[in-house]
Protein backbone atom coordinates (compact mmCIF):
# COMPACT_ATOMS: atom_id res chain seq x y z
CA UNK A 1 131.18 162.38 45.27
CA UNK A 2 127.49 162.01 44.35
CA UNK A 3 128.30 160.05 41.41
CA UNK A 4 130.37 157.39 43.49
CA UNK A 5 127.81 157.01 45.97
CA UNK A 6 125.00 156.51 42.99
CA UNK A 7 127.59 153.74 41.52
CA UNK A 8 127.85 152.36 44.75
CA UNK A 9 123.74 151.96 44.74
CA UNK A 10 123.30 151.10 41.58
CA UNK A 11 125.74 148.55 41.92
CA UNK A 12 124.73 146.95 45.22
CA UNK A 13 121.29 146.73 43.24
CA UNK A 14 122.75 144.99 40.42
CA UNK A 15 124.09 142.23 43.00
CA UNK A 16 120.90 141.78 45.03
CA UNK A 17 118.51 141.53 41.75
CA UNK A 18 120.75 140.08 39.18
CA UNK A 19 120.49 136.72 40.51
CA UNK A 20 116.82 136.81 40.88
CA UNK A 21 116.49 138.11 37.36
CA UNK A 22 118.47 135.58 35.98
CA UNK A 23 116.24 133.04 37.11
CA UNK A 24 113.16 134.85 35.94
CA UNK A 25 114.10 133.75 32.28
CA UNK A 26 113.45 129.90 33.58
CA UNK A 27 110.15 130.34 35.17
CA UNK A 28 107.80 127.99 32.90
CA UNK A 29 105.53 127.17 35.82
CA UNK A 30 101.82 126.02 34.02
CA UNK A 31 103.60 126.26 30.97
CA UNK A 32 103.53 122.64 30.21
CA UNK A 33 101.97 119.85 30.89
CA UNK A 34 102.75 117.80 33.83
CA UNK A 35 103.45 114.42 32.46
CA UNK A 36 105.50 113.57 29.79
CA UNK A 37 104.82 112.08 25.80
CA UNK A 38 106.65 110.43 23.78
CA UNK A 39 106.64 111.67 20.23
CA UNK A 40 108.40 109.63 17.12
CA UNK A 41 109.72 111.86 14.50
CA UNK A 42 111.57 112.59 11.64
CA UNK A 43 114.88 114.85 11.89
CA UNK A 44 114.11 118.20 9.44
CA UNK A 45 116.45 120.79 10.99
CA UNK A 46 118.93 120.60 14.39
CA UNK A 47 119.30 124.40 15.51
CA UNK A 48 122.15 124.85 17.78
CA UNK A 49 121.65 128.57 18.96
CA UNK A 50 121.54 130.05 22.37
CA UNK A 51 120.02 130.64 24.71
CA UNK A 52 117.85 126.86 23.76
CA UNK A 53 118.91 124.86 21.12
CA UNK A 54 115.92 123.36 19.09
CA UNK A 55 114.89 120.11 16.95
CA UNK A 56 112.71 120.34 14.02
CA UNK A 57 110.60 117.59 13.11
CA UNK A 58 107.82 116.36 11.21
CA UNK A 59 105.00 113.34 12.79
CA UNK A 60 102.55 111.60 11.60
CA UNK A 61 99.68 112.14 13.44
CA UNK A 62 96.61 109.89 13.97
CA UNK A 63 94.91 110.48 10.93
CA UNK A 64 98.22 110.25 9.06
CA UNK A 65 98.83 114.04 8.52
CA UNK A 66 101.96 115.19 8.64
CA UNK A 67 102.87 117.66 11.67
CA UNK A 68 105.64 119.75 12.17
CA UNK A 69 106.79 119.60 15.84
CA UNK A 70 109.63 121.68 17.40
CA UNK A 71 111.12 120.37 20.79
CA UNK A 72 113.52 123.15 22.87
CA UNK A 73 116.65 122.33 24.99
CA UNK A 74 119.75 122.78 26.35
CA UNK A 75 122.55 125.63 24.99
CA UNK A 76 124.58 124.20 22.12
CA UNK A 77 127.87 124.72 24.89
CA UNK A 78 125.98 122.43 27.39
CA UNK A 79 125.27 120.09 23.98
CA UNK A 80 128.80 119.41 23.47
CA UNK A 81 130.44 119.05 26.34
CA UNK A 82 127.85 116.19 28.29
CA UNK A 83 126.71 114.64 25.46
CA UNK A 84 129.20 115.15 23.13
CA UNK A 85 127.13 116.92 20.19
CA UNK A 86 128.16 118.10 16.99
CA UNK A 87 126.00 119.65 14.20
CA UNK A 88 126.43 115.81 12.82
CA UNK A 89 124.96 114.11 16.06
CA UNK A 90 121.41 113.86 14.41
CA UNK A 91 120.56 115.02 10.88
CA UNK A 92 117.66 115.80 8.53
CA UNK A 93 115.88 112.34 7.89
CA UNK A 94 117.18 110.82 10.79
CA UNK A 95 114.04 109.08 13.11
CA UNK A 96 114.05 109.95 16.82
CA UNK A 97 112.19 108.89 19.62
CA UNK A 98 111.40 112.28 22.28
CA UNK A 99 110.17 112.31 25.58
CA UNK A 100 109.08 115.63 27.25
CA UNK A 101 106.53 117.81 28.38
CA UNK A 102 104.20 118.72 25.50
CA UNK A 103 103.15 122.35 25.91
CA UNK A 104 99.50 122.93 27.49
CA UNK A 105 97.20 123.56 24.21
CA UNK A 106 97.95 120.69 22.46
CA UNK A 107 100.50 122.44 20.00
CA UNK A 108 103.12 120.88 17.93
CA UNK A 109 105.84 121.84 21.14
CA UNK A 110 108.01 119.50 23.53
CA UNK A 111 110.20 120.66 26.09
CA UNK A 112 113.14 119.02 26.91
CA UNK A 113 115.01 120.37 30.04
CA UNK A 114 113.05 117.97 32.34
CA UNK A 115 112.28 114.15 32.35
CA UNK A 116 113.52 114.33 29.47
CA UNK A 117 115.32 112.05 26.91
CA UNK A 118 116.08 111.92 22.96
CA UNK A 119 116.40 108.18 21.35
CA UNK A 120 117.65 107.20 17.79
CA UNK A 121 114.43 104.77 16.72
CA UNK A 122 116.70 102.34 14.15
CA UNK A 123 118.91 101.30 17.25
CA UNK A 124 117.12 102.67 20.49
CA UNK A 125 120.76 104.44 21.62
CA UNK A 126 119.94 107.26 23.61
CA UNK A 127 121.65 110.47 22.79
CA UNK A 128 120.48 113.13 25.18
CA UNK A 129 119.44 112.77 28.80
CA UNK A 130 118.47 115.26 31.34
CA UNK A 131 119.71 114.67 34.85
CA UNK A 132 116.05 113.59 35.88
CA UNK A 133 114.78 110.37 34.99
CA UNK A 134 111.83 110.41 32.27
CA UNK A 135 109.03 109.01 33.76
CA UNK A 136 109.15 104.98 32.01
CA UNK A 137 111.45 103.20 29.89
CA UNK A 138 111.34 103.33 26.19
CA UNK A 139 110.22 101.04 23.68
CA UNK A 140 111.75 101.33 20.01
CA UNK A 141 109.54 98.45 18.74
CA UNK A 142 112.20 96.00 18.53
């Protein structure tokens, strides 16, 4: 008897925190910076692994250094079915324009799950949109 009604409590607490939990993973609040960037890059590595897939690439900064940037995003499940990704959608060598939030710091990290948008430079198709609008149009220097 005691050990039903513990499974009872434990499982009433498991309904009334598991949603809030869930969401605690998300929380990114001062994280970032408010407006968005957008960073031209070359493809080095696509990484299609949950719980955020990630795009490795390298820039060339101001002073024409080389800098390795990673941007995070969407599930690799989310990937493929609205945008139609494969592990061939974009591939090392491959130039992309990014928009998104650059992390607060300065460092070498986008994030894409906002305002967000990822654009082939050689033909300005874009291949990845969140469901907010980035902040201005893009221009691929055509």
């Amino acid at each position: 008897m005691r050990s039903r009604i513990l499974g009872t409590f434990v499982f009433a607490g498991v309904l009334l925190l598991g949603p809030k939990l869930s969401l605690a993973h998300h929380g990114d609040a001062g994280r970032y910076e408010d407006d968005t960037i957008d960073v031209v890059g070359t493809v080095v590595a696509l990484q299609l692994i949950h719980p955020h897939s990630s795009i490795i690439f390298d820039v060339t900064d101001e002073s024409g250094a080389m800098v390795r940037w990673r941007g995070e995003f969407t599930n690799p499940r989310t990937l493929a079915e609205r945008y139609g990704w494969t592990r061939n959608t974009i591939k090392p060598g491959d130039k992309v324009i990014l928009t998104g939030r650059q992390v607060k710091g300065g460092a070498a990290f986008i994030n894409l799950s906002e305002n967000s948008r990822i654009v082939r430079a050689d033909t300005c198709e874009e291949i990845y949109k969140t469901n907010s609008e980035p902040e201005r149009p893009i221009s691929c220097g055509h």
